[in-house]
Protein backbone atom coordinates (compact mmCIF):
# COMPACT_ATOMS: atom_id res chain seq x y z
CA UNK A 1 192.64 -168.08 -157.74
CA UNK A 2 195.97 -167.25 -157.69
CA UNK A 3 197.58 -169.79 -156.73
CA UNK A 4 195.77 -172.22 -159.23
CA UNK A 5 197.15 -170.10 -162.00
CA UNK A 6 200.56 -170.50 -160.20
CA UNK A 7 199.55 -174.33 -160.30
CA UNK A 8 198.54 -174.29 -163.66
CA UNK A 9 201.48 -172.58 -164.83
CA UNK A 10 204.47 -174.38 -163.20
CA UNK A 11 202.75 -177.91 -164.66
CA UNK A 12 202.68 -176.50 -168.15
CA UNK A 13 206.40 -175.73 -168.05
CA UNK A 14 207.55 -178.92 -166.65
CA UNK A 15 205.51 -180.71 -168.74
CA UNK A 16 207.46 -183.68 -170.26
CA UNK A 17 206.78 -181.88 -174.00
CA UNK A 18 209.45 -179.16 -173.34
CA UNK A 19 211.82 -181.01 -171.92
CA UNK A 20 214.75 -182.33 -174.40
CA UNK A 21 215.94 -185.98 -175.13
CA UNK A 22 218.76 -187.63 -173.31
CA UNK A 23 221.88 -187.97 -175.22
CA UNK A 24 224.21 -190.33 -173.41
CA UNK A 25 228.20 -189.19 -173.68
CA UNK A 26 230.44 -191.49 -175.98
CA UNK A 27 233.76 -192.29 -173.87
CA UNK A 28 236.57 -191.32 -175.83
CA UNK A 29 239.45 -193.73 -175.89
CA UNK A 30 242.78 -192.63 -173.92
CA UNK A 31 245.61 -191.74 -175.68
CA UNK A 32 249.30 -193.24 -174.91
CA UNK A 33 249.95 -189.93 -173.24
CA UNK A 34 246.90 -190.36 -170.87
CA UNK A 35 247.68 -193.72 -170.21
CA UNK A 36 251.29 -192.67 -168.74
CA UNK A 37 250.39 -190.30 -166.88
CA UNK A 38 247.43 -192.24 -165.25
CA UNK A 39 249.89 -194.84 -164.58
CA UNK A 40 252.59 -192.74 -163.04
CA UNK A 41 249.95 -190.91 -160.68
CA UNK A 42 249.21 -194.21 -159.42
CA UNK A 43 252.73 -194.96 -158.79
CA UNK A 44 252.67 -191.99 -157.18
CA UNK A 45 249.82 -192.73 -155.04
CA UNK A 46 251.43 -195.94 -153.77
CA UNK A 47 254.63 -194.57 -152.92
CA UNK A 48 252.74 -191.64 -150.94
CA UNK A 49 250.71 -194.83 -149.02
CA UNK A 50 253.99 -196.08 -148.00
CA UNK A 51 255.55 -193.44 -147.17
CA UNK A 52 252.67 -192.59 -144.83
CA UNK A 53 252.53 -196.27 -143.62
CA UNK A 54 256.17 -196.00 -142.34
CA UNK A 55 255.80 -192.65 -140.91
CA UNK A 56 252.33 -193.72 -138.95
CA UNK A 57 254.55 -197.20 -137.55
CA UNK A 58 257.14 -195.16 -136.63
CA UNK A 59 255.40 -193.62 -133.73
């Protein structure tokens, strides 16, 4: 008996009624500032691949 209350109880509180709509995010648009700095970490990220490329071929 007690466990079909437990039953009982768990479906009525996930029950599809309670639960809240979906509200998908709106992407903001990047800023000038944003864009530099995205572009200078990726300059960044290419100059720490070579770096490690030419360390790894040294050995």
């Amino acid at each position: 008996m007690r466990s079909f209350i437990t039953l009982i109880l768990s479906s009525l509180i996930a029950s599809p009624v309670l639960a809240g709509g979906f509200d998908r995010p709106i992407p903001q648009a990047q800023s000038a500032t944003a864009e530099f700095w995205y572009a200078l970490a990726c300059l960044a990220l290419v100059v720490a691949m070579v770096v490690v490329q030419r360390l790894v071929s040294r050995k």
